[in-house]
Each structure stands twice: as C-alpha cells, then as structure tokens.
C-alpha atoms as a PDB file:
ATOM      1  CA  UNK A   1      29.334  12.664 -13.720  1.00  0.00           C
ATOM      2  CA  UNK A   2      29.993  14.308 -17.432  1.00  0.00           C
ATOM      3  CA  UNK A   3      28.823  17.813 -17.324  1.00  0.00           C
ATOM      4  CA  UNK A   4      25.772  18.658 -19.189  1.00  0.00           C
ATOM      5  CA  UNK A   5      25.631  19.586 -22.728  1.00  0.00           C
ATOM      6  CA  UNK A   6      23.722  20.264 -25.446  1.00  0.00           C
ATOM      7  CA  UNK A   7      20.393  21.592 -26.278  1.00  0.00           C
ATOM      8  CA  UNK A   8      18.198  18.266 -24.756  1.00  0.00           C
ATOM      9  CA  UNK A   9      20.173  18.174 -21.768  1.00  0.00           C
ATOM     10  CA  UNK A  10      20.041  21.713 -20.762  1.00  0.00           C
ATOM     11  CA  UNK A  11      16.155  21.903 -21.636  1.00  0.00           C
ATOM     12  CA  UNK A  12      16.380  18.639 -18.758  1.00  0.00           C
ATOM     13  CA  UNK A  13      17.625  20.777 -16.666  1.00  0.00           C
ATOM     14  CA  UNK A  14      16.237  23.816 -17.058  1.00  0.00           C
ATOM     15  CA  UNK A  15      12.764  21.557 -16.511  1.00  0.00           C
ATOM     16  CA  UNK A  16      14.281  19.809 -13.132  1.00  0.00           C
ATOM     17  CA  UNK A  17      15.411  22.791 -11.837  1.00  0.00           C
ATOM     18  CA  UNK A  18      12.363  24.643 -12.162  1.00  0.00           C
ATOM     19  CA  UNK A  19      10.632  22.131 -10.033  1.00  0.00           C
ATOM     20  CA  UNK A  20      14.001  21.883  -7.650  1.00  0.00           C
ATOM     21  CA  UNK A  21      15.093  25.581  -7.308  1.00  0.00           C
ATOM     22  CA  UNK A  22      17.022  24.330  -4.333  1.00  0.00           C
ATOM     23  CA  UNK A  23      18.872  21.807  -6.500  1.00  0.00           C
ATOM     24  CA  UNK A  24      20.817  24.268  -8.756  1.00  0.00           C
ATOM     25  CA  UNK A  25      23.916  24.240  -6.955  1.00  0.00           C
ATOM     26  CA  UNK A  26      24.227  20.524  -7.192  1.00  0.00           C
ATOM     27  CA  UNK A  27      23.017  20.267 -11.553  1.00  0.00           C
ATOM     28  CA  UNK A  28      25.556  20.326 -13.931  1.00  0.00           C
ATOM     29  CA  UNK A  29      28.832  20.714 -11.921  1.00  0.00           C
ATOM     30  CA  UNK A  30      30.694  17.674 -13.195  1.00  0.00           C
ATOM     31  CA  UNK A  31      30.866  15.947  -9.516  1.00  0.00           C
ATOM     32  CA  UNK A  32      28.543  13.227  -8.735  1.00  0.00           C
ATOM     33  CA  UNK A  33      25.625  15.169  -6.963  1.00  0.00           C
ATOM     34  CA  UNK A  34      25.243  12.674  -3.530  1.00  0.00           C
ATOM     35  CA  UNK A  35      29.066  13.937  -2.726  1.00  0.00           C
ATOM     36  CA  UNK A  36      28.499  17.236  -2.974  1.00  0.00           C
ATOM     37  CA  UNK A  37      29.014  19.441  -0.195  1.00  0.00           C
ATOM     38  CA  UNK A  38      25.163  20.056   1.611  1.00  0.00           C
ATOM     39  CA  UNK A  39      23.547  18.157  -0.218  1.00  0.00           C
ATOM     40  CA  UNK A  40      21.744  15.996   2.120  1.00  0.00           C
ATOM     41  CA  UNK A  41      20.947  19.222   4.423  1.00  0.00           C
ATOM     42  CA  UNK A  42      19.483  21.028   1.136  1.00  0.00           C
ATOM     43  CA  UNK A  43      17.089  17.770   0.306  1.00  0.00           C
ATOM     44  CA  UNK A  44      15.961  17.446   3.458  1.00  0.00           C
ATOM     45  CA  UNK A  45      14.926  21.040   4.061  1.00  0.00           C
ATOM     46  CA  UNK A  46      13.119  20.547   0.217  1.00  0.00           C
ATOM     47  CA  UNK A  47      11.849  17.427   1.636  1.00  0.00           C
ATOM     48  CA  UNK A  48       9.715  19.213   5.058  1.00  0.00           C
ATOM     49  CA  UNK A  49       8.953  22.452   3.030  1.00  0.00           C
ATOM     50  CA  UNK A  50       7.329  20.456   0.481  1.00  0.00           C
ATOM     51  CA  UNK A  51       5.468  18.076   2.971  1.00  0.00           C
ATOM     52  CA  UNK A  52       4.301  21.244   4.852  1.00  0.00           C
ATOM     53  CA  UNK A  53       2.025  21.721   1.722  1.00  0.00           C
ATOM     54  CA  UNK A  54       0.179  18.824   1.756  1.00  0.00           C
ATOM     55  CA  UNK A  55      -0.536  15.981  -0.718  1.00  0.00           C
ATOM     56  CA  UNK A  56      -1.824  18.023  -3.969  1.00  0.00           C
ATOM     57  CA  UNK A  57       1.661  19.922  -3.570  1.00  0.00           C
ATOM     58  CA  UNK A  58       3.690  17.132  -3.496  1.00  0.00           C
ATOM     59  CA  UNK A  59       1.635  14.548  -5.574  1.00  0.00           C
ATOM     60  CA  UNK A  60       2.233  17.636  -8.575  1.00  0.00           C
ATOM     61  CA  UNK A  61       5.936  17.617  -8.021  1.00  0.00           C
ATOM     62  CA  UNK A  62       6.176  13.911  -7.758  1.00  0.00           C
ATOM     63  CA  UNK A  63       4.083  13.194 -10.815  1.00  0.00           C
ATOM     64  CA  UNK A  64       6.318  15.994 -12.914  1.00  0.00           C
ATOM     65  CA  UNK A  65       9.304  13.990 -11.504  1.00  0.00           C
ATOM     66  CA  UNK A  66       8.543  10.860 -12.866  1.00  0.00           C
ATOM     67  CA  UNK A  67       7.288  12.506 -16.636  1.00  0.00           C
ATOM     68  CA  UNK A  68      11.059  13.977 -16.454  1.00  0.00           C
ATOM     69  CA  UNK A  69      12.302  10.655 -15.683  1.00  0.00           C
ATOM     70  CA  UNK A  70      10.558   9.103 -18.145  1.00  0.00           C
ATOM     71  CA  UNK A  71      11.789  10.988 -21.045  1.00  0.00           C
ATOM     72  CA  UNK A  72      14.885  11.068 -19.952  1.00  0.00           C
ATOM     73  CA  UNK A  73      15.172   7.355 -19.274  1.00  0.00           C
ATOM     74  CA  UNK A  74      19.206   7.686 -19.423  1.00  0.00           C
ATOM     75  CA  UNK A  75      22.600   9.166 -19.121  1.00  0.00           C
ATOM     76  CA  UNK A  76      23.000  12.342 -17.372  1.00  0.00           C
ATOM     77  CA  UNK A  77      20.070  14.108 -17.211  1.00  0.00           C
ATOM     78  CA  UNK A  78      17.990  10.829 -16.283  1.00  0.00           C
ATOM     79  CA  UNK A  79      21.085  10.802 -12.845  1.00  0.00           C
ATOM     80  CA  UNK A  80      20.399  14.516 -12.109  1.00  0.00           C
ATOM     81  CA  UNK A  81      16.485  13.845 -11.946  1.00  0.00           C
ATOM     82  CA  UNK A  82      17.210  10.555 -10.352  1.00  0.00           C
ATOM     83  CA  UNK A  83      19.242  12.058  -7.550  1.00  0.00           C
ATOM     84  CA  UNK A  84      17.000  15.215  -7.156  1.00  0.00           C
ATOM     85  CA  UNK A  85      13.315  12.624  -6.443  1.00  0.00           C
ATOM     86  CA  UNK A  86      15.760  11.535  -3.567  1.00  0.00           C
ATOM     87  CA  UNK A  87      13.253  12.147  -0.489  1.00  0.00           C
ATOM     88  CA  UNK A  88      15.306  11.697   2.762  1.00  0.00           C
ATOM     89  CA  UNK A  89      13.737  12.481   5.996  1.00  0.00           C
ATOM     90  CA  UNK A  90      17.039  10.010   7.967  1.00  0.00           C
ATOM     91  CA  UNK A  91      16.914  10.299  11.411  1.00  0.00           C
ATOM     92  CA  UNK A  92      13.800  12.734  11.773  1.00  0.00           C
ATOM     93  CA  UNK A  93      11.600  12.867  14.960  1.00  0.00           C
ATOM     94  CA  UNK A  94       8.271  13.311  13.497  1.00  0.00           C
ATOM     95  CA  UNK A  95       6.616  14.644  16.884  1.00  0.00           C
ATOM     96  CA  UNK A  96       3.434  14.625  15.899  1.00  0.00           C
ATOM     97  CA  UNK A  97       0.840  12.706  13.187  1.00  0.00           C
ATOM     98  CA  UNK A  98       3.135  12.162  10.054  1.00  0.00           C
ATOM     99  CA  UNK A  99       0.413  12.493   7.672  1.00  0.00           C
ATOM    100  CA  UNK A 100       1.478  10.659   4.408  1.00  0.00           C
ATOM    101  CA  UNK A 101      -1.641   9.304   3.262  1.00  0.00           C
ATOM    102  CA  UNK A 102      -1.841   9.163  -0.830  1.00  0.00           C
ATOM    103  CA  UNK A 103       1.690  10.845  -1.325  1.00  0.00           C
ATOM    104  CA  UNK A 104       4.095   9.595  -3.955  1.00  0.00           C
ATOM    105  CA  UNK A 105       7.333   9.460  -4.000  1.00  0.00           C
ATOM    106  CA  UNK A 106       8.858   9.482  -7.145  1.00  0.00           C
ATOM    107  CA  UNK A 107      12.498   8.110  -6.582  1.00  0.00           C
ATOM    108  CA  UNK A 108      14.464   6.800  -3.589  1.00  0.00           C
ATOM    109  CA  UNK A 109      13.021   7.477   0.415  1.00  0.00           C
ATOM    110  CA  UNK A 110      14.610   7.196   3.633  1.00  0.00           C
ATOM    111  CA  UNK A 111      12.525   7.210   6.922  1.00  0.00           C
ATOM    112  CA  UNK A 112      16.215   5.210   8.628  1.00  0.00           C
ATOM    113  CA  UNK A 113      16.126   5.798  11.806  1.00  0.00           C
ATOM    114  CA  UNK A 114      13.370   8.090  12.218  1.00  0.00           C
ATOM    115  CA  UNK A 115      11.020   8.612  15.296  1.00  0.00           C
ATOM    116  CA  UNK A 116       7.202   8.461  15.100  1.00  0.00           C
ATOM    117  CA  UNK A 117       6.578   9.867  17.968  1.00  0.00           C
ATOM    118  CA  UNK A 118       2.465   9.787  17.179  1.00  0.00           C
ATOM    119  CA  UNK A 119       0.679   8.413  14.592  1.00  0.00           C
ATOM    120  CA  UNK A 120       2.198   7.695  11.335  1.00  0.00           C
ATOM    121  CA  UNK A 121      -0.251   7.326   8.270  1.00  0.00           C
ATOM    122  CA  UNK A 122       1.464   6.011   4.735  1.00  0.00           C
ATOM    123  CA  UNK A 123      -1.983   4.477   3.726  1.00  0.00           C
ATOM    124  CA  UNK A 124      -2.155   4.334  -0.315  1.00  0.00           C
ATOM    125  CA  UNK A 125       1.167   6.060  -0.585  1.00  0.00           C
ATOM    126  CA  UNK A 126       3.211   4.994  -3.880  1.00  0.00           C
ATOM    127  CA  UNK A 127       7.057   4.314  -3.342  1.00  0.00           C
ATOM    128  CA  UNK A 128       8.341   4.463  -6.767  1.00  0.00           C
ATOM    129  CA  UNK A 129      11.871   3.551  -5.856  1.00  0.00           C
ATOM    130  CA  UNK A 130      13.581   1.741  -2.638  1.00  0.00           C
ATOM    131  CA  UNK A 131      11.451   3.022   0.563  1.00  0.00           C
ATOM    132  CA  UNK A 132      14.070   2.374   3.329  1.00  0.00           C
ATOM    133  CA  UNK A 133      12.594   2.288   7.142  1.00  0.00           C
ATOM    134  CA  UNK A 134      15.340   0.755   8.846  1.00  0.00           C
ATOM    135  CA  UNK A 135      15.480   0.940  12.208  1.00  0.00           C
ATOM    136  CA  UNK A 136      12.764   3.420  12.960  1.00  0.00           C
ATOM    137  CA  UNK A 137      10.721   3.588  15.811  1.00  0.00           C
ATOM    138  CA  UNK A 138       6.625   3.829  15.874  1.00  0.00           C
ATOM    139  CA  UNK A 139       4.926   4.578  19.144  1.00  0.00           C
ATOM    140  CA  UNK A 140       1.500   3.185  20.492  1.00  0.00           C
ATOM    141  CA  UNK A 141      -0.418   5.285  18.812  1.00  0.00           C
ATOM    142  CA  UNK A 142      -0.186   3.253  15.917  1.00  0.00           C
ATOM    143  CA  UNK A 143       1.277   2.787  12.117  1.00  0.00           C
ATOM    144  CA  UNK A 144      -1.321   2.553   8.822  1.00  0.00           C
ATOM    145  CA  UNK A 145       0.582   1.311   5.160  1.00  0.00           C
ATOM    146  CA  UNK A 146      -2.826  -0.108   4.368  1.00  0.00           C
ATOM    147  CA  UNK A 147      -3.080  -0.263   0.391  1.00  0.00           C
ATOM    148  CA  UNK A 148       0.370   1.171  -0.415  1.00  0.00           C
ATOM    149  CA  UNK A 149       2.763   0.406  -3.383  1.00  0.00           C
ATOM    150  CA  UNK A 150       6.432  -0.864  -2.967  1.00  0.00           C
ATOM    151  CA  UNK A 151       7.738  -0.580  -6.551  1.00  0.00           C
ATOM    152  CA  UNK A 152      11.057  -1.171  -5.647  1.00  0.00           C
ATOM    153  CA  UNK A 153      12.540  -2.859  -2.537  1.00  0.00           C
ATOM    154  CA  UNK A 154      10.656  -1.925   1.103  1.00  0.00           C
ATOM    155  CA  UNK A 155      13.238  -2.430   4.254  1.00  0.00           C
ATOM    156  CA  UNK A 156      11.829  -1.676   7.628  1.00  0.00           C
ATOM    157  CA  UNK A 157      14.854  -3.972   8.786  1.00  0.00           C
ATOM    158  CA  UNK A 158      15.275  -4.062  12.679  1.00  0.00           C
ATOM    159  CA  UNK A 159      12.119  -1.077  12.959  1.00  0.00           C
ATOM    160  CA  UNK A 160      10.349  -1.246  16.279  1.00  0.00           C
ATOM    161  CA  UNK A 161       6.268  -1.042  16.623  1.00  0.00           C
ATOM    162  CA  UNK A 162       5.050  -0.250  20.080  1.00  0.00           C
ATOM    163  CA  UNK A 163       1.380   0.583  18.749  1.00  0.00           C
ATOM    164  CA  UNK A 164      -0.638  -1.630  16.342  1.00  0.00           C
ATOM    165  CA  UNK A 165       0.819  -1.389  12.087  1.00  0.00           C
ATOM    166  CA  UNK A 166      -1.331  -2.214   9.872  1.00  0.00           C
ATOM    167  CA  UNK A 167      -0.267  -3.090   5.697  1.00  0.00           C
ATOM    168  CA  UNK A 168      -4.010  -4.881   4.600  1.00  0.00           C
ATOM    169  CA  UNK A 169      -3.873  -5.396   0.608  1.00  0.00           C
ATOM    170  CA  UNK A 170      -0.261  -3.788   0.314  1.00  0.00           C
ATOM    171  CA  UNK A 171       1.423  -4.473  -2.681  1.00  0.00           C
ATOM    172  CA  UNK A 172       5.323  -5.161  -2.358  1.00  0.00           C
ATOM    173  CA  UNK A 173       7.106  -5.077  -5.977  1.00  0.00           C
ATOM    174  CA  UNK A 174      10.318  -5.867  -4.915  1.00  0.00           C
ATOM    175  CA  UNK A 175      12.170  -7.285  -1.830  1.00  0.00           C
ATOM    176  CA  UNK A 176      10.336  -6.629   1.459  1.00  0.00           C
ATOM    177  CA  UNK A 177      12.578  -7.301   4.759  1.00  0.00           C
ATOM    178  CA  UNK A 178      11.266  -7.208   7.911  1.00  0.00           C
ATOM    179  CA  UNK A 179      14.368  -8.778   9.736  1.00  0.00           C
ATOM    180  CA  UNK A 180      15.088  -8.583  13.418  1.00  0.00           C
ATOM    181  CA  UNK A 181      11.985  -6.589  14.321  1.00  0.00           C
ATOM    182  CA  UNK A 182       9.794  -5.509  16.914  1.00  0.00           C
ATOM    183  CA  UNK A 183       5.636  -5.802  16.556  1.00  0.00           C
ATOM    184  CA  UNK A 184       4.808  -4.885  20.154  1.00  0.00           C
ATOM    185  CA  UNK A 185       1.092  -4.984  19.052  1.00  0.00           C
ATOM    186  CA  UNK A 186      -1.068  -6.660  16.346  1.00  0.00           C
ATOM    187  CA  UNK A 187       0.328  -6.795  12.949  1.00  0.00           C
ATOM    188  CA  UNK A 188      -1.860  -6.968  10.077  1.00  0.00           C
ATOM    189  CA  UNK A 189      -0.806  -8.049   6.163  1.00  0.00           C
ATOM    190  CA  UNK A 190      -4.071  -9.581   5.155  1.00  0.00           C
ATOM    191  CA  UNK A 191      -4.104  -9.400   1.430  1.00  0.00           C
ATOM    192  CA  UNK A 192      -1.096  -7.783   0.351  1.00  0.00           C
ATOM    193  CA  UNK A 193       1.081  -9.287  -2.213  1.00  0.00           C
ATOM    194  CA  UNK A 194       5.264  -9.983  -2.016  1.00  0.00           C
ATOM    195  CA  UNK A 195       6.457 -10.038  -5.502  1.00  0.00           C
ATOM    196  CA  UNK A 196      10.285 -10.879  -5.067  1.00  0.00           C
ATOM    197  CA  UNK A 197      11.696 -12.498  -1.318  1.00  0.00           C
ATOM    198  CA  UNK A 198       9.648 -11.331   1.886  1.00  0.00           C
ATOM    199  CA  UNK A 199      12.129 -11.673   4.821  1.00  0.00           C
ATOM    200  CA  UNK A 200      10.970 -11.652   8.533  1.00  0.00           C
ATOM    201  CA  UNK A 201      13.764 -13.672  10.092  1.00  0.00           C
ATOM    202  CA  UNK A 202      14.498 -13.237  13.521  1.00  0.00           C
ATOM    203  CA  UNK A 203      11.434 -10.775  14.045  1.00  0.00           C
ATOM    204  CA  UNK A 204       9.361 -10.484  17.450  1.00  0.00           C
ATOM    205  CA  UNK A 205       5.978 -10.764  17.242  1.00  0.00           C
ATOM    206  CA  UNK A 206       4.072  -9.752  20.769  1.00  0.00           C
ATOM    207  CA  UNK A 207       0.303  -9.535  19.573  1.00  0.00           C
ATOM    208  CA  UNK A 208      -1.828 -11.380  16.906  1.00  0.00           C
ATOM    209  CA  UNK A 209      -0.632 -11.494  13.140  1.00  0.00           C
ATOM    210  CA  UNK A 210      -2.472 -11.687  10.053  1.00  0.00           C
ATOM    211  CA  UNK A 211      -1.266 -12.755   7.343  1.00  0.00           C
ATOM    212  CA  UNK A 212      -4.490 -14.384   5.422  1.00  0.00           C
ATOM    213  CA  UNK A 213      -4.804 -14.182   1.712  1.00  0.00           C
ATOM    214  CA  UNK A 214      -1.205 -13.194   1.302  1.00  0.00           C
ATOM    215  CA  UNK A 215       0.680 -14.219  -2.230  1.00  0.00           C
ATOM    216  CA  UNK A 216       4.255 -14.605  -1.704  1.00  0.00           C
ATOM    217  CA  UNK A 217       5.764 -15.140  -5.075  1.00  0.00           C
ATOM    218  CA  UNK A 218       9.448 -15.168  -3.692  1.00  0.00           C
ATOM    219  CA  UNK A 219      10.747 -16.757  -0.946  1.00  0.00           C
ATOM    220  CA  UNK A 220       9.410 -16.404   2.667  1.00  0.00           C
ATOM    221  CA  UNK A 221      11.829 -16.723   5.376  1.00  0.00           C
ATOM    222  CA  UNK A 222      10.097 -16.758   8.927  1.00  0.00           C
ATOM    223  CA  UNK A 223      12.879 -18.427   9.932  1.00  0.00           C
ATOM    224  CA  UNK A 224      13.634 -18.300  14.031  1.00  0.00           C
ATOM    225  CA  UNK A 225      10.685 -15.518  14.271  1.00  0.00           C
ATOM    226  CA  UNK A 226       8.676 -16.018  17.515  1.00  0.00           C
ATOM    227  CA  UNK A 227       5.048 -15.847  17.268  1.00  0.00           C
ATOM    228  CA  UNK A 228       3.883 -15.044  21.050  1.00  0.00           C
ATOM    229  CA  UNK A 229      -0.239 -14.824  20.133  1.00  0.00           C
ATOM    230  CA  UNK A 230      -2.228 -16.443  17.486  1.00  0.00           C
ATOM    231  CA  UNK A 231      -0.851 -16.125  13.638  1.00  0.00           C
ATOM    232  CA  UNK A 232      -2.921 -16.576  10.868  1.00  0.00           C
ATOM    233  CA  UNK A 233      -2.258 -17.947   7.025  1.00  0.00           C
ATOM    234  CA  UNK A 234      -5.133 -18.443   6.023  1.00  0.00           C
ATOM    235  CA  UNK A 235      -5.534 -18.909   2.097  1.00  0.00           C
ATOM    236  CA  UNK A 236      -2.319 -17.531   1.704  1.00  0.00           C
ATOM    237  CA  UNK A 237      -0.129 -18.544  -1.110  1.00  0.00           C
ATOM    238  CA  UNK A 238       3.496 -19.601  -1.059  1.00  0.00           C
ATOM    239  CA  UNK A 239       4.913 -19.741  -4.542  1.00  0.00           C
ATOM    240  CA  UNK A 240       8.486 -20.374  -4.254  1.00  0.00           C
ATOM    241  CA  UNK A 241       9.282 -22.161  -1.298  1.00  0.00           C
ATOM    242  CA  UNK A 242       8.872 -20.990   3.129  1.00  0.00           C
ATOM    243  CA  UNK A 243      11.335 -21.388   5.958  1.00  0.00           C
ATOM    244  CA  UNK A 244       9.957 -21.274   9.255  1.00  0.00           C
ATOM    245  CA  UNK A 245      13.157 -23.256  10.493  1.00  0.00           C
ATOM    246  CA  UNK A 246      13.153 -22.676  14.580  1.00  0.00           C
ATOM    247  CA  UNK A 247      10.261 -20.612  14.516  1.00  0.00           C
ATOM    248  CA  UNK A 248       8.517 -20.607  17.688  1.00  0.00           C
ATOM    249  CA  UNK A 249       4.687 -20.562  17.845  1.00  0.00           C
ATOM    250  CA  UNK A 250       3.071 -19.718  21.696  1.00  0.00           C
ATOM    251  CA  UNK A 251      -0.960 -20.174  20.413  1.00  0.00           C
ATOM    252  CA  UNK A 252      -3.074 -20.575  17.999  1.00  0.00           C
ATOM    253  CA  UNK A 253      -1.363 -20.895  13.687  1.00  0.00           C
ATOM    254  CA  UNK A 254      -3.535 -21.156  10.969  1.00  0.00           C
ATOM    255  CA  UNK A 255      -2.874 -22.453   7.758  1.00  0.00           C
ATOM    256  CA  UNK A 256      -6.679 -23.548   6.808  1.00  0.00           C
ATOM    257  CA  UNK A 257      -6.659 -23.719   3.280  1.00  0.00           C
ATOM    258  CA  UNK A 258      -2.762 -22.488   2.545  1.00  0.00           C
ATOM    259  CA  UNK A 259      -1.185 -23.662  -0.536  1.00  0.00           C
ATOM    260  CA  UNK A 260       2.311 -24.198  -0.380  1.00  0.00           C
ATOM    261  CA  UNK A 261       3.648 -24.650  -4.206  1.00  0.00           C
ATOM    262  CA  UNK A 262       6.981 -25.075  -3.660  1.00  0.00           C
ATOM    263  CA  UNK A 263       8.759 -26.852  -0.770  1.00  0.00           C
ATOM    264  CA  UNK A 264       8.217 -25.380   3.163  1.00  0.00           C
ATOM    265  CA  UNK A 265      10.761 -26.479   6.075  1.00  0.00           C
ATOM    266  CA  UNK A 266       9.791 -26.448   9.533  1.00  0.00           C
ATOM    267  CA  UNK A 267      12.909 -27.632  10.530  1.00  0.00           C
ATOM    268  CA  UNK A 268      13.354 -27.490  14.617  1.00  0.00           C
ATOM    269  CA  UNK A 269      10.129 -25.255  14.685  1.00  0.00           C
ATOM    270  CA  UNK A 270       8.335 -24.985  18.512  1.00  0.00           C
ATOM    271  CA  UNK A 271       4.352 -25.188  18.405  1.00  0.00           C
ATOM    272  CA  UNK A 272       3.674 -24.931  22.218  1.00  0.00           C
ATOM    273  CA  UNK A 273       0.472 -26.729  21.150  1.00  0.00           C
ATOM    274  CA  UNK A 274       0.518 -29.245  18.583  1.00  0.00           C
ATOM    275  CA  UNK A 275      -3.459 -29.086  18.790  1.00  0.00           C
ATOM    276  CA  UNK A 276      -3.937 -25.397  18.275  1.00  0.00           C
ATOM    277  CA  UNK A 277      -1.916 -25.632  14.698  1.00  0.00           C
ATOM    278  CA  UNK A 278      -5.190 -25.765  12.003  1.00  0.00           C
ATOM    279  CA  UNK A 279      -4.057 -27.424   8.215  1.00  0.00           C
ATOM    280  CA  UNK A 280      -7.594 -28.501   7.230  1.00  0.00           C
ATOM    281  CA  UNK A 281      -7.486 -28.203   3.655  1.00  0.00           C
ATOM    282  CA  UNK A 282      -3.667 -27.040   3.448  1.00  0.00           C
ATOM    283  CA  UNK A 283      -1.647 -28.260   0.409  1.00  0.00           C
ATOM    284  CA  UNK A 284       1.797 -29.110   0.284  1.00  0.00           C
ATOM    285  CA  UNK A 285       3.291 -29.336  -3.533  1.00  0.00           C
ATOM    286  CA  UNK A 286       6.684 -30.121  -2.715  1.00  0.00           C
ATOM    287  CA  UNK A 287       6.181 -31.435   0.969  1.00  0.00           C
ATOM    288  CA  UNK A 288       7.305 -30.819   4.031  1.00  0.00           C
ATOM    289  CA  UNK A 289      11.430 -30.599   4.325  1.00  0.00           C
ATOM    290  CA  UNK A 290      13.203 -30.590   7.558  1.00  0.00           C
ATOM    291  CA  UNK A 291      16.867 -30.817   6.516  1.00  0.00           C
ATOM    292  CA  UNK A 292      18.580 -31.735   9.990  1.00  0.00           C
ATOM    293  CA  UNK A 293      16.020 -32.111  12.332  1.00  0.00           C
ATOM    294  CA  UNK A 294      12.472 -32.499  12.699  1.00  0.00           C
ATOM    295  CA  UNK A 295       9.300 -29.997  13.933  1.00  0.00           C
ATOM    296  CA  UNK A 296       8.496 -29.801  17.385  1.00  0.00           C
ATOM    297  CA  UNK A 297       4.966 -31.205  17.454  1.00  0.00           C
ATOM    298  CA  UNK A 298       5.333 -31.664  21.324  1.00  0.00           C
ATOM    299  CA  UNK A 299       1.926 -30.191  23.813  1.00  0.00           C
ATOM    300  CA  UNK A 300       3.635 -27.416  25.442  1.00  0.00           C
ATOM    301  CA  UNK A 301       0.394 -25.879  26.595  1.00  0.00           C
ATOM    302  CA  UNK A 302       2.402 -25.880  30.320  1.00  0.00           C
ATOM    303  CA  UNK A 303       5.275 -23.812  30.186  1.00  0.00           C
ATOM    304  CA  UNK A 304       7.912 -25.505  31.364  1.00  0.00           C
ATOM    305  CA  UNK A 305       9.915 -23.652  34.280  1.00  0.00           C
ATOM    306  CA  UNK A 306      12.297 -22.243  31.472  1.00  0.00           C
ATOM    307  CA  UNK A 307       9.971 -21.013  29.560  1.00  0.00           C
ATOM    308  CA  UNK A 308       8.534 -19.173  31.880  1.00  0.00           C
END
C-alpha cells in the first residue's frame, strides 16, 4: 500500500485515527495493514473494549466509520478505513449473553469459530460488509438474528445450534450459506428475504423449520439437507430456480401457496410420507425437473429396519 500523502489524505487519517487510537501503528507505513505485525491482537482487543461500552458507543464509532468511508470512497485512505471497521472476534468464547442487539458493524466481521456459550442476541444488528460465522457453536440457550441486515455476504457455513435460532424478517443482501450445518432445535426464517444464492446444502435439521413468506431471489440449494420434523414454505417465493435434489423429508412439508418462478428439482428427494407433503395452491413456472432420477413419493410412514 502507497504511503499517504497530501493534505486530503492526511486529514483521512488524522479523522480515522482519532476514532482508532489503537490503529496508528498500522496507518500510513507503506505495508499492507492485515500483514502487519499484531495486528489482529490490536483489533481484537479494540473490538471487546469497544463492545464493553454498549450499543450507543459502538453504534457512534460505526456510524463515523462509514461517513469516513463514504467520502473517501477510494484509494488509500478509503483501504486504511476499510481495514480499520475490520471487527474480528475469531475464535472467542463468549461465556456469557453476547448482547449484540441493534449494533452495526461498519466493515468486515468474524464470529469463525467462536463459542456461545449462553445466549447470543444479534437481533436488528446491521452487517455492512461480509459477517462470517463459520463454524461457530451456539448452546441451548438459544440464538436471536431476528430483523437483521446482511449487506454483504452472511456465512454461518458448518455452525452448530444446540438451542433454538431464530432470523424472522431478516434481510440477506448478498450470499447467505448455511452449508453442512447443525439446527439441533427449531429454526425459524419466516419472512426474511435472500437477495443473491441462499445455500443450505448438506445441513441437519433436528426440530421444526420455518421458512414461510421467504423471497429467494437467487438460487436455493437444499440440496441433500435432511428435514427430521415438519418444514414449512408456505407463501414463499422462489425466483430463480430450487434444488432439493436428495433431500430427505421425515414429516410434515408445506408448500401451500409457494410460487416457484423458475424451475425446482426434486431429483431423488425422500418424503417418508407422500401424504403429509401439502401443494394446494403451489405454482410451478418452469415445472418440476428431475435430471437423472425421479422424487421419492413412496409412504414411508414405517421406518424401515434401516432407517431406524
């Protein structure tokens, strides 16, 4: 990164590192700043002290971050303030309530591989730029995302949820992907919107899931998820196209009054019982593909011995 210089880009600076004293080792030293040596130590110990606040704290830091990003838009400064919105809490155990609720984080977050080891609240929060959740782990006492914003992409890839998680009328702007996890509990998406792909392939679901009055305006994969308790679709919207290729569904799936714009494939999909799968007043633009196979409509309401 070019060192900075001139009268614009030092009054940038000046501005970030008023609202990042801890940053000022890392500004304006010619290297690029997520090489540097401790910096990922120094953001995270900006990243608890701030939290330790509260949400008026950090909602005035965030918001100042974002008018500094805005005017800067580009080139060096608009990198600096770019790197220094960075929240990255990787690997944390959050032993008790992780209180989020209404925060907003103005660039990149990382919650990777963190621990929730009690409840964790991120209702209305605002994740201005990619909110990565990979592999974390939420106990029983519960998740809340209700009414948050994913500007950018959301990845809670291969996350575990012991307790119940809850994202009603969540707005994803970008990719969500939900692949190879763990909902130990009911899940609950009722209302939220998927701009870009939603991807839940491979992904466990143990208790009911709602996923009524959903828009998804990319493609959904629920390709080879497992649905062990009732699922619901109702009214939801598929714009560009659903897998559910060898998707397995144990009760009750509702699709009352789904609208599928685009084409949907079912192909090798298990319904244990064909009559507990509702489509009054479902429509199917495109039609039903299944490429190299066909649904399982069978009645498996008795398990075979293998199943069980």
């Amino acid at each position: 990164m070019p060192l900075l210089s001139g009268s614009r880009l030092e009054a940038a600076r000046r501005a970030l590192l008023a609202l990042n004293p801890w940053y000022e080792p890392y500004a304006g030293t010619g290297a690029e700043p997520s090489a540097a040596s401790g910096l990922q130590a120094a953001r995270r110990d900006a990243a608890w002290r701030r939290a330790r606040l509260g949400p008026d704290v950090w909602n005035r830091w965030a918001q100042e971050m974002l008018r500094l990003a805005s005017k800067a838009r580009s080139g060096p400064a608009a990198r600096l303030i770019e790197d220094a919105a960075i929240v990255d809490f990787t690997g944390a155990t959050f032993a008790r309530a992780a209180l989020f609720n209404g925060f907003i984080f103005p660039g990149a977050c990382s919650f990777r591989r963190c621990l929730f080891a009690d409840e964790a609240w991120f209702s209305s929060a605002q994740f201005h730029g990619e909110a990565d959740f990979s592999g974390a782990a939420f106990s029983s006492a519960g998740a809340w995302h209700e009414q948050s914003r994913f500007h950018g992409a959301a990845t809670f890839a291969g996350a575990r949820w012991a307790g119940t998680a809850q994202w009603r009328n969540t707005t994803f702007g970008g990719e969500a992907a939900f692949e190879r996890c763990a909902f130990r509990r009911d899940v609950w998406l009722a209302g939220s919107s998927f701009g870009s792909a939603a991807r839940f392939a491979g992904s466990e679901f143990a208790g009911d899931a709602g996923f009524s009055g959903c828009h998804f305006a990319g493609q959904a994969d629920f390709s080879k998820v497992h649905f062990r308790d009732s699922v619901g679709f109702e009214g939801a919207t598929f714009a560009a196209g659903a897998q559910f290729d060898e998707a397995r569904f144990d009760r009750k799936v509702w699709f009352r009054r789904a609208r599928f714009e685009a084409k949907v494939r079912f192909d090798r999909a298990r319904f244990r019982n064909f009559s507990e799968l509702d489509l009054t007043d479902a429509s199917f633009g495109e039609g039903v593909l299944a490429a190299s196979g066909t649904p399982d409509w069978r009645d498996r309401s008795r398990p075979s011995r293998a199943a069980t």
